[in-house]
PDB file of N, CA and C in Angstrom:
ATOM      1  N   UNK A   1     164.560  33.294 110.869  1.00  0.00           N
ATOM      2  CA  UNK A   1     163.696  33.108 109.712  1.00  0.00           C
ATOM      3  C   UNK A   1     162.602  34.186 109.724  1.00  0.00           C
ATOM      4  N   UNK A   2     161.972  34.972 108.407  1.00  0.00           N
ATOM      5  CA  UNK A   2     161.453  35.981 108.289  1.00  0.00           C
ATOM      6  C   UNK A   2     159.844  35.322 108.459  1.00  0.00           C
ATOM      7  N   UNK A   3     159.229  35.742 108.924  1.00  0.00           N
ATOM      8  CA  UNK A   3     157.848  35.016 108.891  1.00  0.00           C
ATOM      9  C   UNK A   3     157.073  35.801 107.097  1.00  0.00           C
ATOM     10  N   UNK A   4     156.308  35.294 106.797  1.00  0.00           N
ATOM     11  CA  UNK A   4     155.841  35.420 105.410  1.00  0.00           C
ATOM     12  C   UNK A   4     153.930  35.536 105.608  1.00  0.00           C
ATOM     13  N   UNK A   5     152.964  36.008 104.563  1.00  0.00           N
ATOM     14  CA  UNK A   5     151.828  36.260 104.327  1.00  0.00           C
ATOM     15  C   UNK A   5     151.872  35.014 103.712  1.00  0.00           C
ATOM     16  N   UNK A   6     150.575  34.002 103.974  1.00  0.00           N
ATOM     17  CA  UNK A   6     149.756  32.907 103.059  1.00  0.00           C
ATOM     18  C   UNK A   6     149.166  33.866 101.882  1.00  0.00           C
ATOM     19  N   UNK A   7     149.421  32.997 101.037  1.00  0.00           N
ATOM     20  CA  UNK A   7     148.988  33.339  99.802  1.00  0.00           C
ATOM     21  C   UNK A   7     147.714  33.917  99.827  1.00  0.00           C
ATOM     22  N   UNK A   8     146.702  33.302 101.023  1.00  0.00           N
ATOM     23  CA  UNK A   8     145.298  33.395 100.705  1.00  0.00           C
ATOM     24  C   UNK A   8     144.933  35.085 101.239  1.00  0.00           C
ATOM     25  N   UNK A   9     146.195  35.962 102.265  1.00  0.00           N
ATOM     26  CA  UNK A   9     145.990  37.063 102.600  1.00  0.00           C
ATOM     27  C   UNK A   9     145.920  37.883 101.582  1.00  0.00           C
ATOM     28  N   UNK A  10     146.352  37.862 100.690  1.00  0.00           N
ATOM     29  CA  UNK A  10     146.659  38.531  99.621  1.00  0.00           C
ATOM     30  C   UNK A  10     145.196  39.065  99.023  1.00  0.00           C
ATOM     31  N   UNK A  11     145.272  40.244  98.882  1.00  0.00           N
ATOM     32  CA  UNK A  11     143.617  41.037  98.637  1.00  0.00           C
ATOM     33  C   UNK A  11     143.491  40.963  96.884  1.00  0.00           C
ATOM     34  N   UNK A  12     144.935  41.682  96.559  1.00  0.00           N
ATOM     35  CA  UNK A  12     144.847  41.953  94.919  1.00  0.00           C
ATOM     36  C   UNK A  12     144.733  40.694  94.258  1.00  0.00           C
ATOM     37  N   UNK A  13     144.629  40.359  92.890  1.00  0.00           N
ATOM     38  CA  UNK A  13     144.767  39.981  92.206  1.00  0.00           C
ATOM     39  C   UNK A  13     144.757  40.260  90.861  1.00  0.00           C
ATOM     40  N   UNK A  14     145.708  39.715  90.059  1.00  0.00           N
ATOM     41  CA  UNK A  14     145.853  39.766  88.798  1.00  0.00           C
ATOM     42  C   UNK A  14     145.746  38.647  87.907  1.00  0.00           C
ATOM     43  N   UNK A  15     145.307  39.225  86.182  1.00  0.00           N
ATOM     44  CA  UNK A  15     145.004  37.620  85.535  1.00  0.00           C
ATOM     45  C   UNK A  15     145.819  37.656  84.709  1.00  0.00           C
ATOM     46  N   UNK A  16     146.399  36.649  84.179  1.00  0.00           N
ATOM     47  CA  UNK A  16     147.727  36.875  83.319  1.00  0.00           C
ATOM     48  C   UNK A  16     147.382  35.111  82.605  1.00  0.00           C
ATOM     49  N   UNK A  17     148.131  35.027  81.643  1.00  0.00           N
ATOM     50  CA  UNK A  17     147.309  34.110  80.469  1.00  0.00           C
ATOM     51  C   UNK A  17     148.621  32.959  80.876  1.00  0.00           C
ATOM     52  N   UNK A  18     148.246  31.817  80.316  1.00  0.00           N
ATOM     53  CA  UNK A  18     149.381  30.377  80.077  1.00  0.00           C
ATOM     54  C   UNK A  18     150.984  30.922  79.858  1.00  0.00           C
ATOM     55  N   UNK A  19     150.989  31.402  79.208  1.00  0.00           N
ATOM     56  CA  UNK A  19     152.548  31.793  78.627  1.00  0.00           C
ATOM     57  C   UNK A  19     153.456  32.345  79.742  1.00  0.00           C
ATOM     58  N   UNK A  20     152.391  33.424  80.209  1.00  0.00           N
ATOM     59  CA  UNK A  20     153.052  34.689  81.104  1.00  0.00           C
ATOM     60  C   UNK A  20     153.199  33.428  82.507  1.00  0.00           C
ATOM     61  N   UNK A  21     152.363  32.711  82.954  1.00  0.00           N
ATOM     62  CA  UNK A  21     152.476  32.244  84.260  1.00  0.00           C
ATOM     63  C   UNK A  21     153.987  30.854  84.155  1.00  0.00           C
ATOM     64  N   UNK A  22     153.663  30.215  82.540  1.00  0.00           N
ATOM     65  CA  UNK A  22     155.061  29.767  82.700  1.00  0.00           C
ATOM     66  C   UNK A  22     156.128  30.101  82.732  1.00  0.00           C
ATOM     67  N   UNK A  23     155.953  31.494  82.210  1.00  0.00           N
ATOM     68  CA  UNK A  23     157.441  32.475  81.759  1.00  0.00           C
ATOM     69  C   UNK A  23     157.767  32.673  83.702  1.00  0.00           C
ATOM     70  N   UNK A  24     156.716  33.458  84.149  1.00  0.00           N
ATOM     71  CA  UNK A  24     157.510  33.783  85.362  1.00  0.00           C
ATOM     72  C   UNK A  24     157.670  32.555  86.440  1.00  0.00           C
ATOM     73  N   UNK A  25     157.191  31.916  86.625  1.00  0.00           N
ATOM     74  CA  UNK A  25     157.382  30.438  87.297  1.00  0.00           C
ATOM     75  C   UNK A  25     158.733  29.563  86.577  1.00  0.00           C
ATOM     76  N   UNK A  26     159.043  29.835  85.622  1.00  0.00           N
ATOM     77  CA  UNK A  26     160.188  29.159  85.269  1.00  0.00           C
ATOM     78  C   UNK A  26     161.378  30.178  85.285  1.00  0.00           C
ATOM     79  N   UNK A  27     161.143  31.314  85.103  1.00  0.00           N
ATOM     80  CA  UNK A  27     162.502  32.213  84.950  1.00  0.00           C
ATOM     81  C   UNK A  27     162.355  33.308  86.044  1.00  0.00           C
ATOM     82  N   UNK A  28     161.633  33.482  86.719  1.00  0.00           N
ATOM     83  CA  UNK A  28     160.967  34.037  87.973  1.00  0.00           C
ATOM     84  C   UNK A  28     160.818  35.834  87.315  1.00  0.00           C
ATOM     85  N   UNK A  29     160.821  35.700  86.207  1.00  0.00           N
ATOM     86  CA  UNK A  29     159.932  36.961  85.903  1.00  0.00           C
ATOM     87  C   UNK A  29     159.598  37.064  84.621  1.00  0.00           C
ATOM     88  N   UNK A  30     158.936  38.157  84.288  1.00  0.00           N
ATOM     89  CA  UNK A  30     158.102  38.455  83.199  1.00  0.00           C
ATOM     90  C   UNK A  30     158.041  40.011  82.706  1.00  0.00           C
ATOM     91  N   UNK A  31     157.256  40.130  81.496  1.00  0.00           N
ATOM     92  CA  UNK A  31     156.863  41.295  81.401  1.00  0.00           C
ATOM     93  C   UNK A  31     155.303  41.312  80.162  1.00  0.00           C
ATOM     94  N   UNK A  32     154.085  42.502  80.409  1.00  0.00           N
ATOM     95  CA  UNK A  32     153.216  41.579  79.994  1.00  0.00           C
ATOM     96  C   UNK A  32     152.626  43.741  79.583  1.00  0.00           C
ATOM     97  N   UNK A  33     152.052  43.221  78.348  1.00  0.00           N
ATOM     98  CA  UNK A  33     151.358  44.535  78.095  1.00  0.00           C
ATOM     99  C   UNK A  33     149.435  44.793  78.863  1.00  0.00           C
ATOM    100  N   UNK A  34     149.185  45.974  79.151  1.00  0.00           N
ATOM    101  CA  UNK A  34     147.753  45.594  79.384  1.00  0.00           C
ATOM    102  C   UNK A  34     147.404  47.229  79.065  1.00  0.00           C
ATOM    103  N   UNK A  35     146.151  47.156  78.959  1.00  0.00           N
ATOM    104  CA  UNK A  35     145.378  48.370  78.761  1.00  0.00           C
ATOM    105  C   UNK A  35     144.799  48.842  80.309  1.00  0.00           C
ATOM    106  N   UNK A  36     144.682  48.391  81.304  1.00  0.00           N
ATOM    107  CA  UNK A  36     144.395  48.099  82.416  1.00  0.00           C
ATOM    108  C   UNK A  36     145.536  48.799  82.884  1.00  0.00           C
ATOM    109  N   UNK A  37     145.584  49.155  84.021  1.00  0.00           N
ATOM    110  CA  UNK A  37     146.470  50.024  84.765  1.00  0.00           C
ATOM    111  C   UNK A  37     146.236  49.356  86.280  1.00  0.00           C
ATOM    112  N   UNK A  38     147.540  48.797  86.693  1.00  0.00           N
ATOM    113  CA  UNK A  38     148.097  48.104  88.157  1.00  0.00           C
ATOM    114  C   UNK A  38     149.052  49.041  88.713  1.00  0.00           C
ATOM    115  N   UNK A  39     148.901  49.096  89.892  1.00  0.00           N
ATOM    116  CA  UNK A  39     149.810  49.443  91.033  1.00  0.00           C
ATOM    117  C   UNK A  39     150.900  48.989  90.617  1.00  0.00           C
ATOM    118  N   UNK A  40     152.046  49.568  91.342  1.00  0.00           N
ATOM    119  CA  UNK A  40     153.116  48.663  92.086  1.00  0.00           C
ATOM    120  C   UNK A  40     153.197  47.811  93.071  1.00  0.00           C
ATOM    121  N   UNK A  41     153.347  46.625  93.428  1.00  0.00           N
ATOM    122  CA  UNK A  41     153.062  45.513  94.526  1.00  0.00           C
ATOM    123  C   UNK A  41     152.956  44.401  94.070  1.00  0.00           C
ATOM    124  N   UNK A  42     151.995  43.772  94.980  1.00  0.00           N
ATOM    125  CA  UNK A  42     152.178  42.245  95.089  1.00  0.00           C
ATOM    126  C   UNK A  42     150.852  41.806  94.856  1.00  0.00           C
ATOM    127  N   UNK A  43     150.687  40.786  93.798  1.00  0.00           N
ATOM    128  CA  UNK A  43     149.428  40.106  93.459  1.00  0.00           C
ATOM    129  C   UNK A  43     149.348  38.974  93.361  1.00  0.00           C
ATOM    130  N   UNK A  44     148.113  38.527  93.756  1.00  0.00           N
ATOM    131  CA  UNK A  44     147.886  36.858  93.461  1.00  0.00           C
ATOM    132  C   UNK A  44     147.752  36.992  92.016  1.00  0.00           C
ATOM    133  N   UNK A  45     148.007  36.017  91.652  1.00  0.00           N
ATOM    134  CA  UNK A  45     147.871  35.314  89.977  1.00  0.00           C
ATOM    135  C   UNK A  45     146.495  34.418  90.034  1.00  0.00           C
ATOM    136  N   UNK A  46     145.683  34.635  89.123  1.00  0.00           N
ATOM    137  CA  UNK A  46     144.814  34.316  88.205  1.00  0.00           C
ATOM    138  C   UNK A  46     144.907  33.881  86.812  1.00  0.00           C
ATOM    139  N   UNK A  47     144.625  32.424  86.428  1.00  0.00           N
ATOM    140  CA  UNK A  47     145.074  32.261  85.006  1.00  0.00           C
ATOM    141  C   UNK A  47     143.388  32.539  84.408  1.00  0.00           C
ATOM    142  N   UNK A  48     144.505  34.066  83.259  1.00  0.00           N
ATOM    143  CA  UNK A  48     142.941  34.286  82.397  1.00  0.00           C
ATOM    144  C   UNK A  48     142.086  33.123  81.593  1.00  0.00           C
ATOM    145  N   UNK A  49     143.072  32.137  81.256  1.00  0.00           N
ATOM    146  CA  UNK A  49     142.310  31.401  80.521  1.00  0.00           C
ATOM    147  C   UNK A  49     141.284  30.616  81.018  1.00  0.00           C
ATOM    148  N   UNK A  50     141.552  30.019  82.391  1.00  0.00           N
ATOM    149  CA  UNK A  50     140.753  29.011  82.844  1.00  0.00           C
ATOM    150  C   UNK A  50     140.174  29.384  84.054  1.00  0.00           C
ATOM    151  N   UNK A  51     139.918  30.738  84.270  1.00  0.00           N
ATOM    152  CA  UNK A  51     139.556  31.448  85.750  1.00  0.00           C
ATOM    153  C   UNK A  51     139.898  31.393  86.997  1.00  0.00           C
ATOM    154  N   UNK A  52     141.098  29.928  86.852  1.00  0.00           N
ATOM    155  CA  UNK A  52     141.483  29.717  88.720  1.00  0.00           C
ATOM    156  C   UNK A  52     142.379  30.287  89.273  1.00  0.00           C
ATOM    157  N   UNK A  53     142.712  30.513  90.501  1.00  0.00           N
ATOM    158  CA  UNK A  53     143.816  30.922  90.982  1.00  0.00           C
ATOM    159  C   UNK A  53     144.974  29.941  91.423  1.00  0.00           C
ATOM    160  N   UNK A  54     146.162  30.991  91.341  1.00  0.00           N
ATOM    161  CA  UNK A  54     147.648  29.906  91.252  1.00  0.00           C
ATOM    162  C   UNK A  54     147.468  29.982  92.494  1.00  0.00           C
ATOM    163  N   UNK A  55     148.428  29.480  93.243  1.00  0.00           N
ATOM    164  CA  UNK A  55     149.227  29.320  94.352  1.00  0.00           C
ATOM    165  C   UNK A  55     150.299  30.021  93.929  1.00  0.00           C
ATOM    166  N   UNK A  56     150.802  30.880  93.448  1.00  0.00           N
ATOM    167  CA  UNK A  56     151.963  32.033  93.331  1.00  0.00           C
ATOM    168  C   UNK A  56     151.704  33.309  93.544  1.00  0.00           C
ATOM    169  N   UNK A  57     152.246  34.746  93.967  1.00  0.00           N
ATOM    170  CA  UNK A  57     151.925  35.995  93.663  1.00  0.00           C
ATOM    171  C   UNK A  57     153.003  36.450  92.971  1.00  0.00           C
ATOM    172  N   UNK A  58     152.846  37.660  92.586  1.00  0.00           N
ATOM    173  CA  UNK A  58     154.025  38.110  91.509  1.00  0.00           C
ATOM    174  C   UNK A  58     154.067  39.881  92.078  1.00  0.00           C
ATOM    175  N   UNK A  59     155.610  40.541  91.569  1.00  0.00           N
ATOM    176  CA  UNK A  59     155.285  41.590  91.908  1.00  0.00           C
ATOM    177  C   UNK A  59     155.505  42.407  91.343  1.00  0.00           C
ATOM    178  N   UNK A  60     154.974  43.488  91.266  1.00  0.00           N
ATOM    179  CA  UNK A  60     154.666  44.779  89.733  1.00  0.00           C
ATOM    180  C   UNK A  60     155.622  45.183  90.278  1.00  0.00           C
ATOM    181  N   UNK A  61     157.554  45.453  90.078  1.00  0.00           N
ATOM    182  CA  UNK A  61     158.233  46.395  90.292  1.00  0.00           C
ATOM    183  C   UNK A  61     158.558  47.362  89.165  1.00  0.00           C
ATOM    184  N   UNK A  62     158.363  47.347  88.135  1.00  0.00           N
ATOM    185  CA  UNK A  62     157.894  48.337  86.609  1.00  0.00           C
ATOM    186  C   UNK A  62     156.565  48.635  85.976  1.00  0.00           C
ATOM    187  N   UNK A  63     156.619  49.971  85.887  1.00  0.00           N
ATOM    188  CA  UNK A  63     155.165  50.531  85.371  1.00  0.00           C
ATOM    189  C   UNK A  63     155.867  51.525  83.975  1.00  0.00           C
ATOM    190  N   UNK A  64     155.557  51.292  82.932  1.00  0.00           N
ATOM    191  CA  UNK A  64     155.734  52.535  81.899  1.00  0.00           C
ATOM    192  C   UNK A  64     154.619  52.374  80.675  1.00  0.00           C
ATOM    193  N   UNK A  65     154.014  53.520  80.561  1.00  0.00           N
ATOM    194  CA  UNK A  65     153.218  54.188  79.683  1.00  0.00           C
ATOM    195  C   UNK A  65     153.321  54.232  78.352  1.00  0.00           C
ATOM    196  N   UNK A  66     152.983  54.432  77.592  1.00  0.00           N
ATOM    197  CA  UNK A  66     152.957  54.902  76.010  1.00  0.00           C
ATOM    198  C   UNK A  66     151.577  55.219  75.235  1.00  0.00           C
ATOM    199  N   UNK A  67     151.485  55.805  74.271  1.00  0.00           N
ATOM    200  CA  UNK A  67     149.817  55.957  73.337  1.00  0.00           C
ATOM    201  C   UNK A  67     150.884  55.391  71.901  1.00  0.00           C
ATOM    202  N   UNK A  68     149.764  54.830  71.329  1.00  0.00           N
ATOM    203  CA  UNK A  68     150.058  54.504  70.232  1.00  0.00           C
ATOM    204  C   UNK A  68     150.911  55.443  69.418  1.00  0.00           C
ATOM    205  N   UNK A  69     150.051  56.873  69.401  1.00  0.00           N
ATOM    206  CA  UNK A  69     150.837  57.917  68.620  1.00  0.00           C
ATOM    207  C   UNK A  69     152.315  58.234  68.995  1.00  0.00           C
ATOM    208  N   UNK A  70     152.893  58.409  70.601  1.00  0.00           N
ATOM    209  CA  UNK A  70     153.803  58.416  70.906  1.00  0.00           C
ATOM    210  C   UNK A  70     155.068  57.412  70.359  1.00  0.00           C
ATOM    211  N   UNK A  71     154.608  56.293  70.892  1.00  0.00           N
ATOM    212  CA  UNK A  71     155.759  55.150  69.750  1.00  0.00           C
ATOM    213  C   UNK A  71     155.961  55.303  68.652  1.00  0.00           C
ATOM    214  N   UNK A  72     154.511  55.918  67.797  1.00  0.00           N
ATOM    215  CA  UNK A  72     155.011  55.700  66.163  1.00  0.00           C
ATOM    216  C   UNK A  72     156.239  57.071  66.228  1.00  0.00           C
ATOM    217  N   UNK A  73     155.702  58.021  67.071  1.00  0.00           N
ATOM    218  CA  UNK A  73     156.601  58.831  66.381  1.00  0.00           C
ATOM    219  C   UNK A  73     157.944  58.675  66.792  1.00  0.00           C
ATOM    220  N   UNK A  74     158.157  57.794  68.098  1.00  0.00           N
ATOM    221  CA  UNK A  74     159.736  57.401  68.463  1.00  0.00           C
ATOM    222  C   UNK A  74     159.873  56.444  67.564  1.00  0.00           C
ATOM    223  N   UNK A  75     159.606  55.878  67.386  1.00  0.00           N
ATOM    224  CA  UNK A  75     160.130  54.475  66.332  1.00  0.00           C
ATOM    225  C   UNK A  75     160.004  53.714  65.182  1.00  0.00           C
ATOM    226  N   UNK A  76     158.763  54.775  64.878  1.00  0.00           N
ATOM    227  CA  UNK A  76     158.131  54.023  63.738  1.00  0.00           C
ATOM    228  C   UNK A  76     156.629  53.700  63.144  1.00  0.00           C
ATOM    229  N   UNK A  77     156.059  53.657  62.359  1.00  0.00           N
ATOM    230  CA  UNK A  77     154.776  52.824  62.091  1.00  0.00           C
ATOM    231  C   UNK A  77     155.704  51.440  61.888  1.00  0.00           C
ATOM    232  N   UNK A  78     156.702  50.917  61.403  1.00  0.00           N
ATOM    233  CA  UNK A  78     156.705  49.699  60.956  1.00  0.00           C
ATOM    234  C   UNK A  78     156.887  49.185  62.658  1.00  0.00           C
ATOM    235  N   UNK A  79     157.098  49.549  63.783  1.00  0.00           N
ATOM    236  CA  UNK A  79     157.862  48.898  64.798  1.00  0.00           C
ATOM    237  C   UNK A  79     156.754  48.469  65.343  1.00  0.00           C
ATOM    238  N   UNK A  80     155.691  49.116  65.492  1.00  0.00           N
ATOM    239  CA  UNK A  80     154.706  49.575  66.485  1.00  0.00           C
ATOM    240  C   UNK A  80     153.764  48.350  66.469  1.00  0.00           C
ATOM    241  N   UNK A  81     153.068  47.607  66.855  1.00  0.00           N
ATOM    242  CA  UNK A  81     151.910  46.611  66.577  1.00  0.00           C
ATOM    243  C   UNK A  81     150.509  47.441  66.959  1.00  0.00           C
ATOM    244  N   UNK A  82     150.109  47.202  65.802  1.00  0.00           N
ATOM    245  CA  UNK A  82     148.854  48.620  66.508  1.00  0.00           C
ATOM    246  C   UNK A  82     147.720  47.323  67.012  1.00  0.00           C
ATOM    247  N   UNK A  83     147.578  46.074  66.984  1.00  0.00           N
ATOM    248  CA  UNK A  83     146.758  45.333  67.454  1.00  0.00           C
ATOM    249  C   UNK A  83     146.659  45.172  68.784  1.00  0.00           C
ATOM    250  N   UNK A  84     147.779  45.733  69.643  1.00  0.00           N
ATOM    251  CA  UNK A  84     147.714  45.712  71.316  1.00  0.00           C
ATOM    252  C   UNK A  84     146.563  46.843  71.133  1.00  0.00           C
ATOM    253  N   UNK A  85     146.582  47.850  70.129  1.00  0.00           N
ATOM    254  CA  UNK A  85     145.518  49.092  70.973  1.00  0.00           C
ATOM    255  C   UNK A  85     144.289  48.993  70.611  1.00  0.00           C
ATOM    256  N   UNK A  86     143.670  47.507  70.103  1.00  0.00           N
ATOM    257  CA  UNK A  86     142.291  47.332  69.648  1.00  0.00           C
ATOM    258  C   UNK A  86     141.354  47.790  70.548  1.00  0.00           C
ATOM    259  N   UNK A  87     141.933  47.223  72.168  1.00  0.00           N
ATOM    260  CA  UNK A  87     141.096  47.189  72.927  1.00  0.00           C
ATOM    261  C   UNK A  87     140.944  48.502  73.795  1.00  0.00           C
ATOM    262  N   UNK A  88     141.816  49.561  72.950  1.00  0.00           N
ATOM    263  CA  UNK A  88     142.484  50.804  73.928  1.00  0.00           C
ATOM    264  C   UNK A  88     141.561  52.102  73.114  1.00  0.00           C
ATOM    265  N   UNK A  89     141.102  52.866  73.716  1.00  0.00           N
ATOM    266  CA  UNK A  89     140.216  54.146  73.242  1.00  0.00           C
ATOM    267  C   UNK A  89     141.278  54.827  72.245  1.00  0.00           C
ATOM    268  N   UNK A  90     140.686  55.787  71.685  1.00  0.00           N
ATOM    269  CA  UNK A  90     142.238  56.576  70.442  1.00  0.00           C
ATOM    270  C   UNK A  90     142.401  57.539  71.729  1.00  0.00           C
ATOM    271  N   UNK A  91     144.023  57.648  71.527  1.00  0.00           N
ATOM    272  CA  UNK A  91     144.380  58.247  72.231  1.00  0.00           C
ATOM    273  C   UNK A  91     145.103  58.076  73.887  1.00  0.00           C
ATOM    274  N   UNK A  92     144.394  56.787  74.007  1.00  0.00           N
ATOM    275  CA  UNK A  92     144.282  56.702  75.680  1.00  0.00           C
ATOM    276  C   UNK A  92     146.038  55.646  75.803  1.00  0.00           C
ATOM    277  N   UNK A  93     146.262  55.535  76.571  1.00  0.00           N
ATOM    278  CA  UNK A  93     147.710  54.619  76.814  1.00  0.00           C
ATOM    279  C   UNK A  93     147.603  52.998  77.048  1.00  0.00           C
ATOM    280  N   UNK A  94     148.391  52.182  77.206  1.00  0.00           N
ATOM    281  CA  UNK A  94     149.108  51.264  77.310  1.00  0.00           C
ATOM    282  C   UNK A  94     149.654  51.191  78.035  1.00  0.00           C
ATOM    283  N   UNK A  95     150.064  50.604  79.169  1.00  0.00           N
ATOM    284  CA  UNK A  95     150.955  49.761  79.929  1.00  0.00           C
ATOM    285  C   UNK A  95     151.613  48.921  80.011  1.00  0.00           C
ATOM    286  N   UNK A  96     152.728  49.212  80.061  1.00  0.00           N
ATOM    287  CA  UNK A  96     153.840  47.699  80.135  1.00  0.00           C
ATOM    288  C   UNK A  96     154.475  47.281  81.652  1.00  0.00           C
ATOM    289  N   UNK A  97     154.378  46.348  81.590  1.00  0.00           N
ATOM    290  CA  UNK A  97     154.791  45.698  83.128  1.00  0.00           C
ATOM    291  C   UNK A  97     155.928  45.068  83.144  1.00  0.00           C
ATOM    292  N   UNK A  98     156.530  45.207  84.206  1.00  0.00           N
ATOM    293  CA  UNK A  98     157.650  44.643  84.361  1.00  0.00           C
ATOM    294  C   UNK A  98     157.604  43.596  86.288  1.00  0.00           C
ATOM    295  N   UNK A  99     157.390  42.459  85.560  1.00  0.00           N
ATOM    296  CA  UNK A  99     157.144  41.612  87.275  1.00  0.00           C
ATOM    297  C   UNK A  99     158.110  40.404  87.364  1.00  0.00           C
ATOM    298  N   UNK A 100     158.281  40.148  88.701  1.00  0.00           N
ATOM    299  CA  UNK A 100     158.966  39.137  89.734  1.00  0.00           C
ATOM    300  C   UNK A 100     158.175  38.651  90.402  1.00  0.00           C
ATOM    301  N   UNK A 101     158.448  36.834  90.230  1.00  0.00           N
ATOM    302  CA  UNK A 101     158.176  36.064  91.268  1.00  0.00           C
ATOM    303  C   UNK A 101     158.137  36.928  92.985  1.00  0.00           C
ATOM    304  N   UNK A 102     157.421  36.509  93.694  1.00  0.00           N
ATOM    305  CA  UNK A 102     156.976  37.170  94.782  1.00  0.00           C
ATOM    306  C   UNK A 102     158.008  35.866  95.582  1.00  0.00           C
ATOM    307  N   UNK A 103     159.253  36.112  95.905  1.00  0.00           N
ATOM    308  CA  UNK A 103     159.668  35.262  97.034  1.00  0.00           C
ATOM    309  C   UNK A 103     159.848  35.203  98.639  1.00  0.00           C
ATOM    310  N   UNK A 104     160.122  37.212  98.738  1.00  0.00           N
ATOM    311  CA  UNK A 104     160.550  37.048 100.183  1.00  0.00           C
ATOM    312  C   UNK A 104     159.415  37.804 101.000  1.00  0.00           C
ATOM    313  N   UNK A 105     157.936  38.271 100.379  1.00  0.00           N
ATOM    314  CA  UNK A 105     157.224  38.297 101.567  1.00  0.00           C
ATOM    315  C   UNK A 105     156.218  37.247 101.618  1.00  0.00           C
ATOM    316  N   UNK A 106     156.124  36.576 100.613  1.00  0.00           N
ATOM    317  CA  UNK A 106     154.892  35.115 100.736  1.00  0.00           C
ATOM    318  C   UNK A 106     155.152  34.377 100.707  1.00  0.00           C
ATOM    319  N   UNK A 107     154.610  33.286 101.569  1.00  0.00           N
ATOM    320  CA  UNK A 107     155.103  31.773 101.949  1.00  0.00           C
ATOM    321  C   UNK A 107     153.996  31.273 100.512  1.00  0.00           C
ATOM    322  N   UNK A 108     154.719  30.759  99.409  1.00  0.00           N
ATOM    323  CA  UNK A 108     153.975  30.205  98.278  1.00  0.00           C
ATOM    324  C   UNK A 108     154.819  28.898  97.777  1.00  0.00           C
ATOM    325  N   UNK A 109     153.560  28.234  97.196  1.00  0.00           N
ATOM    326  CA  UNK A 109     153.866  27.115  96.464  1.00  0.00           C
ATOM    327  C   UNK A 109     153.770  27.051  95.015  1.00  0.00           C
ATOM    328  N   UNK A 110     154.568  27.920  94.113  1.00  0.00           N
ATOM    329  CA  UNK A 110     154.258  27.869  92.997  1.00  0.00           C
ATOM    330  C   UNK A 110     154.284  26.739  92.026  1.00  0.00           C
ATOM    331  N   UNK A 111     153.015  26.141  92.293  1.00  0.00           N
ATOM    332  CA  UNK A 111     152.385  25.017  91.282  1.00  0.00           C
ATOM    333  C   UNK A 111     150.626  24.978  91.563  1.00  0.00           C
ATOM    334  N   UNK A 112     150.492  24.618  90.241  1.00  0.00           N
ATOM    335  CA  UNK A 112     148.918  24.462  90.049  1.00  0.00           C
ATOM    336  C   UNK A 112     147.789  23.654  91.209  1.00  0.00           C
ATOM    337  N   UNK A 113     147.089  24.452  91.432  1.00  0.00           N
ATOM    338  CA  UNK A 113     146.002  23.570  92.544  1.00  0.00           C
ATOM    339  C   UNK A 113     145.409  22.340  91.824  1.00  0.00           C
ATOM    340  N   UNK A 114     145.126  21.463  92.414  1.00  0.00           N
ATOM    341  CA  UNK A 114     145.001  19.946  91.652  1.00  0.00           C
ATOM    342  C   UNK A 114     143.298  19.936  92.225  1.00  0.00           C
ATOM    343  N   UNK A 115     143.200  20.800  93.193  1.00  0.00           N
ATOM    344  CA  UNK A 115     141.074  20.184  94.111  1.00  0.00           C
ATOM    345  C   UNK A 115     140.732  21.905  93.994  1.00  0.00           C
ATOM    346  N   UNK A 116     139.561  22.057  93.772  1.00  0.00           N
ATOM    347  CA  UNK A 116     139.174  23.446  93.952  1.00  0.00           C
ATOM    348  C   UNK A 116     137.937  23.467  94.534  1.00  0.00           C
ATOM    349  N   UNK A 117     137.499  24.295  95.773  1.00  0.00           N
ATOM    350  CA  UNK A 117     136.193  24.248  96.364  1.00  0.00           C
ATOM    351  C   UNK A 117     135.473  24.918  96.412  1.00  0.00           C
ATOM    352  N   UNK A 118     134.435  24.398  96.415  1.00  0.00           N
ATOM    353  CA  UNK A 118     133.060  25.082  96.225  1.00  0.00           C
ATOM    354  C   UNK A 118     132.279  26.128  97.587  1.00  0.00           C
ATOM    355  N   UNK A 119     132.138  26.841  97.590  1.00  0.00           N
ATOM    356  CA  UNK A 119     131.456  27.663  98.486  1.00  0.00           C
ATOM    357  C   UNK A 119     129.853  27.001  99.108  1.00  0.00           C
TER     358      UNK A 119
END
């Protein structure tokens, strides 16, 4: 048997919203746009909505780029959603992620913490 990292070793973290944490907890992966720029690796999960942390990590094995202008001109103005780049400078890129459930280096319990403590 491979010995595994507790969840709690885990330095990174990432925040990812309701949808994304059921998507990859039920189908053991995901994919999620951000303006923010992540490594490749392994992160604890953070749900953006409600600030806590899961008991799951996930792992960035896809990173790809784009600027708004670039897509329109591969595909389109009609394809493009220009509302992902509200939050994005003109010009500057986008990130798309491509992640997996974290199974074979962390010993995790992917389900919601029920007690949370106070410092």
């Amino acid at each position: 048997m491979k010995e595994k990292l507790e969840i709690s070793r885990i330095g990174s973290t990432i925040e990812l919203d309701n949808y994304r944490i059921y998507e990859v907890l039920e189908k053991g992966h995901c994919t999620f746009i951000s303006p923010m720029f992540y490594n490749k690796g392994v992160y604890k999960v953070k749900n953006s909505q409600n600030e806590h942390s899961d008991d799951f990590a996930i792992n960035i094995d896809k990173i790809e780029a784009a600027t708004y202008q670039g897509l329109v001109e591969e595909f389109g103005e009609d394809c493009v959603d220009s509302h992902l780049w509200d939050d994005v400078p003109d010009g500057s890129i986008i990130f798309f992620y491509s992640v997996k459930l974290e199974k074979d280096l962390v010993d995790q319990q992917p389900q919601r913490k029920t007690e949370y403590y106070e410092a």
